[in-house]
Protein backbone atom coordinates (compact mmCIF):
# COMPACT_ATOMS: atom_id res chain seq x y z
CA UNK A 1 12.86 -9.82 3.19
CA UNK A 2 15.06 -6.63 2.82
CA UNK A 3 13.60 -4.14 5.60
CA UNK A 4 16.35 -1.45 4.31
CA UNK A 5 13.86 1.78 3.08
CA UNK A 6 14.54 5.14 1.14
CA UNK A 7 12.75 7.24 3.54
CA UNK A 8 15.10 8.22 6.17
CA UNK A 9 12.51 10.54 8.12
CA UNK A 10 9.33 10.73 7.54
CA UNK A 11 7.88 13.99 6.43
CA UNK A 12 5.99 16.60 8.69
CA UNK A 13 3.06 16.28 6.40
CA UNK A 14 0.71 18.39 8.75
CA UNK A 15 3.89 21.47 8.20
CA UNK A 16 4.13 20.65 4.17
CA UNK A 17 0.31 21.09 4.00
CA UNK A 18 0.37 24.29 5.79
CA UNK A 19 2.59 25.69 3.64
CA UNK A 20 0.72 23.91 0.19
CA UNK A 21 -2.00 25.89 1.62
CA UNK A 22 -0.33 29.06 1.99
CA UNK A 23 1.34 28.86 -1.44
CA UNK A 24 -1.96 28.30 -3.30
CA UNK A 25 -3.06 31.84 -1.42
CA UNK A 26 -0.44 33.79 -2.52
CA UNK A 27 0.14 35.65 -5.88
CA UNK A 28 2.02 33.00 -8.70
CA UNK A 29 6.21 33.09 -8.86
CA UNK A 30 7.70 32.12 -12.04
CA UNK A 31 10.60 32.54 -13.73
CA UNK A 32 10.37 36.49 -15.29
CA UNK A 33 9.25 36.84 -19.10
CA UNK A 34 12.23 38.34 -19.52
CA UNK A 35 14.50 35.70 -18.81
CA UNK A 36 11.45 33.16 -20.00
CA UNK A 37 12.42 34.96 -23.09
CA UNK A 38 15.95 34.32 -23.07
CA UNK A 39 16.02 31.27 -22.47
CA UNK A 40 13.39 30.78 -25.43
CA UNK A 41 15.72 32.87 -27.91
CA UNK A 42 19.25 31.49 -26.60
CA UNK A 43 18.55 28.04 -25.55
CA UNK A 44 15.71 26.02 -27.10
CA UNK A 45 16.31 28.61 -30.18
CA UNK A 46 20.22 28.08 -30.95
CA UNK A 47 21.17 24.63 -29.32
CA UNK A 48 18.37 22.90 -30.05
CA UNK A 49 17.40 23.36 -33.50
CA UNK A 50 17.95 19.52 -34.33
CA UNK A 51 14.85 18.74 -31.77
CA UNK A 52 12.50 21.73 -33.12
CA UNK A 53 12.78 20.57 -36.72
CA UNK A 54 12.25 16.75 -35.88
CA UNK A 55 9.14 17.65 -33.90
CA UNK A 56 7.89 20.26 -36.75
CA UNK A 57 8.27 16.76 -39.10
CA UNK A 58 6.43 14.38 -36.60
CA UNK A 59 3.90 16.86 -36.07
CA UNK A 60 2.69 15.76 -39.82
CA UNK A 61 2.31 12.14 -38.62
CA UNK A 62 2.11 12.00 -34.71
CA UNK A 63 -0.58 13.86 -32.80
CA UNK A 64 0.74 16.48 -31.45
CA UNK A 65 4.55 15.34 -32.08
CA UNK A 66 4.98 12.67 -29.50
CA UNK A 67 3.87 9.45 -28.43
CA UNK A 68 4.47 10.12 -24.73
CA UNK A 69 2.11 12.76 -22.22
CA UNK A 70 5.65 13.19 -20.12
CA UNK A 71 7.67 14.94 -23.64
CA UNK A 72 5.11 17.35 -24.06
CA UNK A 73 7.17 20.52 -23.05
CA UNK A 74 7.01 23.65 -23.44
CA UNK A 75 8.04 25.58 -25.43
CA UNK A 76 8.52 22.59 -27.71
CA UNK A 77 9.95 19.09 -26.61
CA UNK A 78 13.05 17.87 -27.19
CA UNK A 79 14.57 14.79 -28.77
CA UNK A 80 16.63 12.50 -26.48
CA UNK A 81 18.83 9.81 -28.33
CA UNK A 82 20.66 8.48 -25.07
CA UNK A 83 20.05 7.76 -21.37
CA UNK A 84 23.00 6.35 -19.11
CA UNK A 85 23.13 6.48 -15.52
CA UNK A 86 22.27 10.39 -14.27
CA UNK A 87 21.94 11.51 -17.63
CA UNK A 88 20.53 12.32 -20.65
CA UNK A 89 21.45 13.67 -24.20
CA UNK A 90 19.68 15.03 -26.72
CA UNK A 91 19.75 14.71 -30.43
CA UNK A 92 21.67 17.75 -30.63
CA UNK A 93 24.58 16.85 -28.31
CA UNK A 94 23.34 18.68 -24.92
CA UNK A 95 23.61 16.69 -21.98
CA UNK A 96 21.11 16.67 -18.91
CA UNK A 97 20.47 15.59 -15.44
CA UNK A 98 17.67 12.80 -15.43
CA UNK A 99 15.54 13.58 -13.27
CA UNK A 100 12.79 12.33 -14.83
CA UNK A 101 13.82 8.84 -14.66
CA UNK A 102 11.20 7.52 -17.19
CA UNK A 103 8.24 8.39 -14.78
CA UNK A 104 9.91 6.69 -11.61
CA UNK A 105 11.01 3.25 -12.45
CA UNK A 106 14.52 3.37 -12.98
CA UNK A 107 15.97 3.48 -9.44
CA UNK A 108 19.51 1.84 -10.68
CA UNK A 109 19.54 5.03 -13.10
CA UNK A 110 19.05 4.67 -16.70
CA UNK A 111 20.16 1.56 -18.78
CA UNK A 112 22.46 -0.13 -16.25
CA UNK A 113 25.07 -2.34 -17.93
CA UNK A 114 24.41 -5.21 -15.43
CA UNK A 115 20.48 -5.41 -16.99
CA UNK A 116 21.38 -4.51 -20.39
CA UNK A 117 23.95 -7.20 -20.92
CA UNK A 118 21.43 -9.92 -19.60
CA UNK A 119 18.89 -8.82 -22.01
CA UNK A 120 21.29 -8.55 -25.09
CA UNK A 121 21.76 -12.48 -24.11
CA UNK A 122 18.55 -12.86 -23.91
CA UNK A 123 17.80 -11.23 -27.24
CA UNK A 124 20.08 -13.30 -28.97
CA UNK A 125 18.87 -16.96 -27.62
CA UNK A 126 15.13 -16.46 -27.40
CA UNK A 127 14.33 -13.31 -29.26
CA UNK A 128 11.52 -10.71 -27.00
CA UNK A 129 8.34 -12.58 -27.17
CA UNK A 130 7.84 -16.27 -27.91
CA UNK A 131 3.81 -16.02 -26.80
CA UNK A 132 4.31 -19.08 -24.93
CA UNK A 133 6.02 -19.51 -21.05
CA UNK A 134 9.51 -18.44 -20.56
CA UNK A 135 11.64 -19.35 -16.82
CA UNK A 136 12.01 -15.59 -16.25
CA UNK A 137 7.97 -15.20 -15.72
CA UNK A 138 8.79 -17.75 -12.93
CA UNK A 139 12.01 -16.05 -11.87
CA UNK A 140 10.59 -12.42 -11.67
CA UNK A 141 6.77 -13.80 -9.80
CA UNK A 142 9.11 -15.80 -6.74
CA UNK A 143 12.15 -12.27 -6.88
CA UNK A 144 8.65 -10.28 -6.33
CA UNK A 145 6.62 -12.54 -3.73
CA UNK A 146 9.83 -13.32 -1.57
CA UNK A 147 10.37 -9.85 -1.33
CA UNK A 148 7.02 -7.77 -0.61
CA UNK A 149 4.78 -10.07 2.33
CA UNK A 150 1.77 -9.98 0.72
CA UNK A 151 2.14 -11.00 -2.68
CA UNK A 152 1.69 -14.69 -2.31
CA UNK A 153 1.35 -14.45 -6.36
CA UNK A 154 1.71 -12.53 -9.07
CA UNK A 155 0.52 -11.97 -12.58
CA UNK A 156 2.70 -9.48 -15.00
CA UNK A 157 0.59 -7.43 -17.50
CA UNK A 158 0.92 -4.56 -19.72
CA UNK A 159 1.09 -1.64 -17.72
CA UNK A 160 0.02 -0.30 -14.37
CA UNK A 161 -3.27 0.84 -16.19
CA UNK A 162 -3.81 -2.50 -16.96
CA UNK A 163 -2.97 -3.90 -13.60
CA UNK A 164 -5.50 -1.29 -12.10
CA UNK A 165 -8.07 -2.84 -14.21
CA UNK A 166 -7.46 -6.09 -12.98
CA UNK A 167 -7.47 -5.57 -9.79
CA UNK A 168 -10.78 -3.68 -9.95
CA UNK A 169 -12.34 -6.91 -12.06
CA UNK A 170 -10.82 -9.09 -9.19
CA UNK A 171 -12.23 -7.48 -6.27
CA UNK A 172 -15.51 -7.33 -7.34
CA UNK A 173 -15.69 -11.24 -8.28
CA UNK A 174 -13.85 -11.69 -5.06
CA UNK A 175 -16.43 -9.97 -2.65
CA UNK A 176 -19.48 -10.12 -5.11
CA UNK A 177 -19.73 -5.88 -4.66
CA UNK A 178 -19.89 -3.53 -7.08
CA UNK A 179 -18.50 -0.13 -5.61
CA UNK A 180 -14.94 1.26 -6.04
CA UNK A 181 -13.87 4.15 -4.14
CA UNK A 182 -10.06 5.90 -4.54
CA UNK A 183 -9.08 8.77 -3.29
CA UNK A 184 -9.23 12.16 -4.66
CA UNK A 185 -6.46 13.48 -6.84
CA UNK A 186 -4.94 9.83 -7.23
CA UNK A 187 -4.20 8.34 -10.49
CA UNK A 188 -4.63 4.76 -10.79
CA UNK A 189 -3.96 4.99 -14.79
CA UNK A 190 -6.46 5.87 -17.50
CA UNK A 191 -8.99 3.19 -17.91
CA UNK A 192 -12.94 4.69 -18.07
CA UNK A 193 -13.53 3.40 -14.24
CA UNK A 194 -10.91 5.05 -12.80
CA UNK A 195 -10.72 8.11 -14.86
CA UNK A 196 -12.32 9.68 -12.12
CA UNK A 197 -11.34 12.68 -9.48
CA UNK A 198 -7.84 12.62 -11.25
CA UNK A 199 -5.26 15.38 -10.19
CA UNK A 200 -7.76 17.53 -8.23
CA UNK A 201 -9.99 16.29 -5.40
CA UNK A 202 -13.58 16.15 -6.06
CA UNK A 203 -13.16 16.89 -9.93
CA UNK A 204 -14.89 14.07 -10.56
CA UNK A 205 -15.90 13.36 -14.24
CA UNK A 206 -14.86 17.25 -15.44
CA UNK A 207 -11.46 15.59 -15.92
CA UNK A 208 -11.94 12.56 -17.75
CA UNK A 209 -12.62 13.51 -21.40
CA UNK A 210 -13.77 11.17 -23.88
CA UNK A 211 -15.68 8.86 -20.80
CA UNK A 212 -19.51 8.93 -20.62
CA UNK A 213 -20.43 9.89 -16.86
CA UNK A 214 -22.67 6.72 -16.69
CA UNK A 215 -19.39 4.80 -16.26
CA UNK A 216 -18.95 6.16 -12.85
CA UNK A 217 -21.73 4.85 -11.57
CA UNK A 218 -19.77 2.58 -8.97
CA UNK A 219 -16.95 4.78 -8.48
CA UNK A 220 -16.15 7.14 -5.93
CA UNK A 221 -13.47 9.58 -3.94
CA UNK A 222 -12.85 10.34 -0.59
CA UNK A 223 -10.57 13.30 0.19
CA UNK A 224 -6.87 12.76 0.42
CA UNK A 225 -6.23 11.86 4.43
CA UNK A 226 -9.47 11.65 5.50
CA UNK A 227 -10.68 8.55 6.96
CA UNK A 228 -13.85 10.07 8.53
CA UNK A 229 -14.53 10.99 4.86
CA UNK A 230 -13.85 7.42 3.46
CA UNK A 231 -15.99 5.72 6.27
CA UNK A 232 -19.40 7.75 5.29
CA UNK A 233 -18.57 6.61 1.60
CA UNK A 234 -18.14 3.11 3.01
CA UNK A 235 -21.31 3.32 4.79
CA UNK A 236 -23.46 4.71 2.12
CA UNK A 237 -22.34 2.00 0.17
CA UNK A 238 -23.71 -0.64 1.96
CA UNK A 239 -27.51 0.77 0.64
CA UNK A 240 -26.02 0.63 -2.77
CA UNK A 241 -24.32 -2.96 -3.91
CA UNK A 242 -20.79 -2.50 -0.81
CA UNK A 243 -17.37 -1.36 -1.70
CA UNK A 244 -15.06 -4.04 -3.50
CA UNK A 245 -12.13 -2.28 -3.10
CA UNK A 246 -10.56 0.85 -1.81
CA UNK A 247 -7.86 2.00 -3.99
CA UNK A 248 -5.07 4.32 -2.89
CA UNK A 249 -1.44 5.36 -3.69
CA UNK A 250 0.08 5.09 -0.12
CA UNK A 251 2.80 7.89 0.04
CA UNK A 252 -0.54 10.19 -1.23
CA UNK A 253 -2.47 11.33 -4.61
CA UNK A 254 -0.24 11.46 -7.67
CA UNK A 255 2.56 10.19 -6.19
CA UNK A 256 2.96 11.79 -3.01
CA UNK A 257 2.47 15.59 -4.00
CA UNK A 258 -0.55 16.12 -1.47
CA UNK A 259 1.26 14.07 1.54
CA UNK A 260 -0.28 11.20 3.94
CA UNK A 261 -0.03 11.12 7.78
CA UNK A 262 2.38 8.26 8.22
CA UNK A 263 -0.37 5.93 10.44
CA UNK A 264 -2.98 7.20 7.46
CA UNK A 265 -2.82 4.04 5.41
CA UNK A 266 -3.22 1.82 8.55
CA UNK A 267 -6.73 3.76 9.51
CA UNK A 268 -7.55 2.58 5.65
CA UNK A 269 -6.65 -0.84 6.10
CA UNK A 270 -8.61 -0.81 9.50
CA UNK A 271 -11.49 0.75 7.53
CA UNK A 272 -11.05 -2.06 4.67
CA UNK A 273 -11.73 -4.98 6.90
CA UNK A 274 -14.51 -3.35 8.83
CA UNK A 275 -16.57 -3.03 5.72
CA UNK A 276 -15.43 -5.56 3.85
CA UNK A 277 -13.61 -3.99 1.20
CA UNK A 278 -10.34 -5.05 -0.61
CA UNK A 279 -7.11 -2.94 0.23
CA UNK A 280 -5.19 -2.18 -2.98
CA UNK A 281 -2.03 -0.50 -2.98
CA UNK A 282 -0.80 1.34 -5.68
CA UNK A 283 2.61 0.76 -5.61
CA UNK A 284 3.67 1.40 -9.33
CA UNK A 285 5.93 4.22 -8.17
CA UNK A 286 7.11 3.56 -4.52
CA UNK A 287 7.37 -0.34 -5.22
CA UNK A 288 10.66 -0.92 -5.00
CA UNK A 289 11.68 3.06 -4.48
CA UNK A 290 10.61 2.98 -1.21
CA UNK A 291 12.28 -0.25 -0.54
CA UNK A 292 12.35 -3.83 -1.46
CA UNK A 293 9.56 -4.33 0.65
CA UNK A 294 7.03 -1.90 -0.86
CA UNK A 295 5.82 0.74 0.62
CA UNK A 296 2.97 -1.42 2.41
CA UNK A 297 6.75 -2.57 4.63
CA UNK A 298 7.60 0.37 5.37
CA UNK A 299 4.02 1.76 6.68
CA UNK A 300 3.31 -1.59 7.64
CA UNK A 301 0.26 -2.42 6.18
CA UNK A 302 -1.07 -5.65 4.49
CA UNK A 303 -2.95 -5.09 1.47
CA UNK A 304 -5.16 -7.30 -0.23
CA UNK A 305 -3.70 -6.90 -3.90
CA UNK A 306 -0.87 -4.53 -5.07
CA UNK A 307 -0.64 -3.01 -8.12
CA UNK A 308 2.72 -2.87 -9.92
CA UNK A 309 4.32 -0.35 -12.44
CA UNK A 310 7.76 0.33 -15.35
CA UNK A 311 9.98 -1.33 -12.28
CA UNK A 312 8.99 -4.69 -12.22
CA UNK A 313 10.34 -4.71 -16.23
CA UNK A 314 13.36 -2.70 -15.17
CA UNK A 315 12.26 -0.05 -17.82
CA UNK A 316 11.90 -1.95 -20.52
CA UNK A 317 8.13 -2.20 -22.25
CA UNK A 318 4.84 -4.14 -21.29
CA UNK A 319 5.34 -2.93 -17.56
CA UNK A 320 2.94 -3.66 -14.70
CA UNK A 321 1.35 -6.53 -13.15
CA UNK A 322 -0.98 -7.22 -10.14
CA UNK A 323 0.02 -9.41 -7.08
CA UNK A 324 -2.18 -10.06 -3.80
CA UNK A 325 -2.77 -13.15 -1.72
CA UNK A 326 -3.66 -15.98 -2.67
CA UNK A 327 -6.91 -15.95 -1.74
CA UNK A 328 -7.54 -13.55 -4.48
CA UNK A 329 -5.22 -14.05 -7.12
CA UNK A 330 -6.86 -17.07 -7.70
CA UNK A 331 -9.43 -14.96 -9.72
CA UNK A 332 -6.72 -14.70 -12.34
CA UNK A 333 -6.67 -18.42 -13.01
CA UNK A 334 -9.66 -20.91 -14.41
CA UNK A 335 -11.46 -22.68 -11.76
CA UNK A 336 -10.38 -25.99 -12.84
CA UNK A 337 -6.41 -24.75 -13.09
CA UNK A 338 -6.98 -23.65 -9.44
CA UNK A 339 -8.83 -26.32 -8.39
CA UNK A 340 -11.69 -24.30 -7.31
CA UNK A 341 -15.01 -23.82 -8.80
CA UNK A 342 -15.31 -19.99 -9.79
CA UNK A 343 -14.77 -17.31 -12.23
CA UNK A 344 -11.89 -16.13 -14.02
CA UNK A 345 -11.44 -11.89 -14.02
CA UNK A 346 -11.10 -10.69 -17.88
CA UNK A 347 -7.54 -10.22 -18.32
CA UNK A 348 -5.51 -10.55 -21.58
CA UNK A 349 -2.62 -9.13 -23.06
CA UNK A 350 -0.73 -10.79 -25.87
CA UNK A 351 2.95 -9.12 -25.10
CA UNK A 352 2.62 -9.47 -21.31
CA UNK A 353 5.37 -10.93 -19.46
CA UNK A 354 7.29 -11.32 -22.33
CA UNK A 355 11.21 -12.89 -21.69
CA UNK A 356 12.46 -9.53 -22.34
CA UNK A 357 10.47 -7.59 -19.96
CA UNK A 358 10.93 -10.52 -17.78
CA UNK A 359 14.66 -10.93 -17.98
CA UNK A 360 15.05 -7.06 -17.09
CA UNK A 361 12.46 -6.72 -14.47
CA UNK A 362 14.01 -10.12 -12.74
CA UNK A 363 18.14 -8.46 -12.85
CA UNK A 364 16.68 -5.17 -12.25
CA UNK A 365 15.16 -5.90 -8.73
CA UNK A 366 18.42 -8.17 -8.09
CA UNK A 367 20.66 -5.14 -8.84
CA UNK A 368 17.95 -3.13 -6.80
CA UNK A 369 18.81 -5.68 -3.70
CA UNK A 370 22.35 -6.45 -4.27
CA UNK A 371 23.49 -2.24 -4.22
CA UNK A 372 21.11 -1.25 -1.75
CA UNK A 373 20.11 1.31 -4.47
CA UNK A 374 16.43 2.14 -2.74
CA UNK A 375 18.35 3.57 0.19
CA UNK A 376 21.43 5.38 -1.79
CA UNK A 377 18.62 7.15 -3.98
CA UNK A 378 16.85 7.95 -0.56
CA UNK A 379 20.13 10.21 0.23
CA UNK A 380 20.36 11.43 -3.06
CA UNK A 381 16.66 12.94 -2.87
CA UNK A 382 17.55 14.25 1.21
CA UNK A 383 20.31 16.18 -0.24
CA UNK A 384 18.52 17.36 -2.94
CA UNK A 385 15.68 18.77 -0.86
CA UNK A 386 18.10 19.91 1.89
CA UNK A 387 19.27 22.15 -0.95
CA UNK A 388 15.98 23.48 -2.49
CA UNK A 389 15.08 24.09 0.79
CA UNK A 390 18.33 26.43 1.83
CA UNK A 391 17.58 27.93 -2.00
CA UNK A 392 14.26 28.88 -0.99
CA UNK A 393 15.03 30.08 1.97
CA UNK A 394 17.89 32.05 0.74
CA UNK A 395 16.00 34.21 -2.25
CA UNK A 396 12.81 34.22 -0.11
CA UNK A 397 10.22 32.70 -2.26
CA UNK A 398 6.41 30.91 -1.30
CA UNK A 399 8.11 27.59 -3.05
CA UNK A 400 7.53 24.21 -1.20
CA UNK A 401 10.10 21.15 -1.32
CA UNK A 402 9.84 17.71 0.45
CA UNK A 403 10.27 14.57 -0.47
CA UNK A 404 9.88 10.92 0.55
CA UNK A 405 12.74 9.04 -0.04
CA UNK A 406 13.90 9.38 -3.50
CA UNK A 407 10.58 10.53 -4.18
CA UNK A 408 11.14 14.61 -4.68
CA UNK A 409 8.90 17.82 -4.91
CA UNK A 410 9.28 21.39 -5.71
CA UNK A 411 6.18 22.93 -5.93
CA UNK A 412 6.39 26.24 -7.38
CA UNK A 413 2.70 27.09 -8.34
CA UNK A 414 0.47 24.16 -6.27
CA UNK A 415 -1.49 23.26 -8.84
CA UNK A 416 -2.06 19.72 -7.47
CA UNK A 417 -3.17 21.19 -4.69
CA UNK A 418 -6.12 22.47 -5.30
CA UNK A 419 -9.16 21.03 -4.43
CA UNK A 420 -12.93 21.24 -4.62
CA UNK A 421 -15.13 20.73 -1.46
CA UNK A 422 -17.98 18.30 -1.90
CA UNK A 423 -20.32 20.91 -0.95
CA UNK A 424 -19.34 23.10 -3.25
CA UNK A 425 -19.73 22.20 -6.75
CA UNK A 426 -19.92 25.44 -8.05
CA UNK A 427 -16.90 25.89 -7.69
CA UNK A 428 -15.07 22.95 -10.08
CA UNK A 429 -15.10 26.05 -13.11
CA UNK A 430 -13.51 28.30 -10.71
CA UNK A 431 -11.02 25.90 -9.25
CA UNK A 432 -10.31 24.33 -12.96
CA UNK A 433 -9.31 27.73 -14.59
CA UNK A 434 -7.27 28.91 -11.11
CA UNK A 435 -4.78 25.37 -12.06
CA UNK A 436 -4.99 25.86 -15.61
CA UNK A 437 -3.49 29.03 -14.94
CA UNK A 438 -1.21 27.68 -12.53
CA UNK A 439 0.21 24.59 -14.59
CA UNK A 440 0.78 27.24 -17.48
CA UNK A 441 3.46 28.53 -15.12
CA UNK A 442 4.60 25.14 -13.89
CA UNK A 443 5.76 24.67 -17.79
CA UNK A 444 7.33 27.97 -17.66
CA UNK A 445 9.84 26.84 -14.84
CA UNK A 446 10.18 23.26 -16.39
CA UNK A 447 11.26 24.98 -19.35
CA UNK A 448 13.90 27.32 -17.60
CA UNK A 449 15.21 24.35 -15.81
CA UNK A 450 15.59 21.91 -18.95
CA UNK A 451 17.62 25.08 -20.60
CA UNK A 452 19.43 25.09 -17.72
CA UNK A 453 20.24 21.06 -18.11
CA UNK A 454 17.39 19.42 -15.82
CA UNK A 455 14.89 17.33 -16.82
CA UNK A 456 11.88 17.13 -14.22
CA UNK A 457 8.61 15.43 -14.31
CA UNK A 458 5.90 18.56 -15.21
CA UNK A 459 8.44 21.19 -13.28
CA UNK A 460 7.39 19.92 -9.86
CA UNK A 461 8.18 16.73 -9.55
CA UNK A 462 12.01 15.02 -9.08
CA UNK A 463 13.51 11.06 -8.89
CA UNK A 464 16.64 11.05 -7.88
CA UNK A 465 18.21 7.35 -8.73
CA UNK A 466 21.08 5.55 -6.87
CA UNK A 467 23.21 6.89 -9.78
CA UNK A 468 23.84 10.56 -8.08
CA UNK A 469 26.42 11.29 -5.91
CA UNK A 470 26.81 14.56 -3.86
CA UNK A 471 28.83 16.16 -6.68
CA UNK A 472 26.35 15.89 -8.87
CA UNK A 473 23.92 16.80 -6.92
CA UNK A 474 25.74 20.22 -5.58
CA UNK A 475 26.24 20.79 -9.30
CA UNK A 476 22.25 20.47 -9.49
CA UNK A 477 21.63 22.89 -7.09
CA UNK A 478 24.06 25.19 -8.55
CA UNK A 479 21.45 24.95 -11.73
CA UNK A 480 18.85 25.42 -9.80
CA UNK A 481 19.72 28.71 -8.52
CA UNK A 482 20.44 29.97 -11.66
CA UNK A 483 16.46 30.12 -12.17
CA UNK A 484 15.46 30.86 -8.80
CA UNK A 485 17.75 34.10 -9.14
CA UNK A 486 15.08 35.27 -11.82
CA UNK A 487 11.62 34.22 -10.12
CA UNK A 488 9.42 37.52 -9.61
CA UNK A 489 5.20 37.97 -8.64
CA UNK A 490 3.53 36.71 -12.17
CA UNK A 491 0.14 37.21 -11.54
C-alpha cells in the first residue's frame, strides 16, 4: 500500500474557522462594478463571441444552455474544445489554467497521453461497452482493493450519486435499520434521500427542490465537527428504527470548505461502532487526491463502505462505484452467487463498468502510483495557497485561503459557511437570502478570474493537478493579483 499523501501539514482548522467566521461578519468584497464592467465589455464581449453565440443557439434546445451545473457562469459560459495537462482552450482560441479539473478527478491533469493511448487501443479491439464482463472490471476492483485497506471488494457504477445510493440500500439490509444521518452542508450527490441539508447546515429540505419532504423521513444531519451533536442523533435513533449508516465526506462538507479537526473522523468511527451504525466515507474527491490510500489512510480510519467518484474512470464517463468489506459488499451479489442466504441491494446500471471506463480508471490510478502525482499536486496546491495567502495579506482584504493537499480554497464571500442553528428555524429565510446574496458575488469574482485566464470551481474552490510546476503557478498568482488589485466593500 502506497502511504505517500498530498497533505503535507495538516490545516489549523480551529484558525481557518475563526477567520470563516469573521469573514461572514464583515461587509462583502468583490471585484468593483467598474472593472466587473470591463471585464464584461472587453473580455467575455470581444474574445469570446464564438462561446456567446453557441450558447444563445443551445439555449433553443438545452435548458438553460448546458448539460453540466459546473459551466453555468456568469456572465455567460464559455465553450471549451480542448483540455491537456494545466490547460484549457476555448472555442475561440483563449487558453486557461485548469483549475477546475473536471470537478476533482483528474489528478494526472487533463487527458494524459499514457491513459489516452490505452483507451484508443481499447476502442479499436473491443469498442466502449460490450454489456457483458471485460478483464479491466477485474483489473481496476484488485488496482483499487490492494491499494485502500478496507475495500476488500468493489462494485463500479454510474456515478458517485449512484454509489451513494448503494451504499445507503446496503447498510440498511446489512444492519436491518432504517435511519441515515450525514452531516450538514455535505453533498453525497442528488438522489431524493440524500438531498438533504446540502451546502448549508441545518437547511434541511428548503434546498432540495423537486423532493417531497416525506422522503426524509429517515434522514438526518448533525453539524459539521460535532460529535456531541451526532451522538444525541444516534441516540434518538435508537426509539425510532437505529442508524444504518453515518455518511460523511472526511476532509469536511462539500469537499473540505468548512474544515474537520484532524482526529474528527476517528471520534465518528468510534461513534459508528458504539451504536451500530455503518461508517461510509465519501471519498469521491479525496480518493486518490489525498493519496493512494484514501483519505480513510491518511486519517487512519476504517470505514465500513467507501464511496467512489470521476477518478476511479480516470475522467472518462459512467464514474463511481462503492467498495467496503466484505462483510457487506456481499449485499451487492445474489445469495446463492455468494453462497449465503440473503438479499441483494437494488442496484443496476446498464453502462457501468464499461471496458472504457475501466481501461482508463485501471492506467489512471497506475499513472497516479507510478509518478507519485497525489503528492506533486499536494505542492502544487501549498504553493498556491502560500501565494493567496501573501496576496491577501499584501492588499489587506477579509479573504480566506487553505487547502488540504491539492485540495484548494479561496473564499471570498463564505457563502458555504453559513449555517442555521437547530434551534433556530426562523432563521433558514434569513440565512438563505444572506448566501444568495453572497454566491451572486462569488460569480462576480469567478468571472473576473476566467477573463483573467483561470478557471475555478464556483470562484472559491481550486485543484491543482500534478501537471503544475512553480512557473506556472507564479504565473497564476500573477493573475490573481490582477483582480485582487480591484476588490472594494460591495455591500
Amino acid at each position: 500500500m502506497d502511504n505517500r499523501f498530498a497533505i503535507s501539514e495538516y490545516p489549523n482548522t480551529a484558525s481557518i474557522i475563526k477567520q470563516l467566521d469573521e469573514l461572514i461578519r464583515k461587509p462583502i468584497y468583490s471585484i468593483r462594478p467598474e472593472t466587473l464592467k470591463i471585464y464584461i465589455e472587453e473580455y467575455y464581449g470581444k474574445r469570446c463571441s464564438g462561446s456567446r453565440k453557441m450558447i444563445e443557439e443551445a439555449k433553443t434546445v438545452i435548458p438553460g444552455g448546458v448539460q453540466h451545473n459546473l459551466a453555468f457562469n456568469y456572465p455567460f459560459p464559455l465553450v471549451f474544445t480542448k483540455a491537456e495537462g494545466a490547460y484549457l482552450y476555448d472555442i475561440d482560441g483563449n487558453t486557461y489554467y485548469d483549475f477546475l479539473q473536471a470537478g476533482g478527478p483528474t489528478v494526472l491533469g487533463s487527458n494524459p497521453i499514457e491513459v489516452r493511448s490505452k483507451v484508443i487501443e481499447l476502442l479499436n479491439d473491443c469498442g466502449p461497452s460490450t454489456g457483458l464482463f471485460h478483464e479491466f472490471e477485474y483489473k481496476l476492483a484488485k488496482k483499487i482493493s490492494e491499494n485502500i485497506k478496507t475495500v476488500d471488494m468493489f462494485r463500479m457504477l454510474g456515478s458517485g450519486t449512484e454509489a451513494c445510493m448503494a451504499a445507503i440500500r446496503v447498510a440498511r439490509l446489512a444492519t436491518k435499520k432504517k435511519n441515515i444521518i450525514k452531516m450538514g452542508g455535505a453533498y453525497h450527490g442528488w438522489s431524493d434521500q440524500l438531498a438533504y441539508g446540502i451546502r448549508i447546515p441545518g437547511s434541511k429540505w428548503t434546498q432540495s427542490h423537486g423532493v417531497p419532504r416525506y422522503i426524509f423521513k429517515h434522514t438526518q444531519e448533525f453539524f459539521p465537527g460535532d460529535l456531541h451533536d451526532l451522538e444525541k442523533k444516534l441516540q434518538l435513533n435508537r426509539l425510532r428504527g437505529g442508524t444504518a449508516a453515518v455518511l460523511i465526506e472526511p476532509v469536511g462538507p462539500e469537499s473540505g470548505t468548512r474544515p474537520l479537526d484532524k482526529d474528527f473522523n476517528k471520534g465518528v468511527e468510534e461513534l459508528c461502532r458504539k451504536y451500530g451504525a455503518l461508517l461510509v466515507f465519501d471519498e469521491v474527491v479525496t480518493a486518490f487526491r489525498i493519496g493512494m490510500a484514501g483519505a480513510q489512510g491518511y486519517f487512519g480510519v476504517s470505514p465500513d463502505l467507501t464511496i467512489f467518484g470521476k477518478v476511479v474512470a480516470g475522467g472518462y464517463p459512467a464514474a463511481g462505484g462503492l467498495g467496503g468489506k466484505k462483510e457487506y459488499m456481499k449485499f451487492l451479489a445474489a445469495g446463492l452467487q455468494s453462497g449465503e442466504k440473503h438479499k441483494k441491494a437494488l442496484v443496476g446500471g446498464t453502462m457501468a463498468a464499461n471496458p472504457l471506463s475501466c481501461v482508463a480508471g485501471y492506467y489512471t490510478l497506475c499513472e497516479i502510483e507510478r509518478t507519485n502525482a497525489a503528492e506533486r499536486a499536494g505542492e502544487m496546491g501549498d504553493k498556491l495557497i502560500k501565494g493567496l495567502q501573501l496576496l491577501i495579506q499584501k492588499y489587506d482584504l477579509p479573504f480566506v485561503a487553505f487547502n488540504q493537499g491539492s485540495i484548494c480554497h479561496l473564499e471570498t464571500v463564505g457563502t458555504l459557511h453559513h449555517a442555521i442553528q437547530w434551534s433556530k428555524p426562523w432563521e433558514i429565510p434569513k440565512i438563505l437570502k444572506a448566501t444568495s446574496e453572497r454566491k451572486k458575488e462569488m460569480e462576480h469574482m469567478g468571472a473576473a478570474y476566467m477573463a483573467e485566464g483561470i478557471v475555478t470551481l464556483a470562484g472559491s474552490r481550486l485543484y491543482t493537478s500534478a501537471a503544475y510546476t512553480d512557473e506556472m503557478i507564479a504565473d497564476v498568482l500573477t493573475r490573481f493579483e490582477n483582480v485582487f488589485k480591484h476588490i472594494g466593500i460591495i455591500a
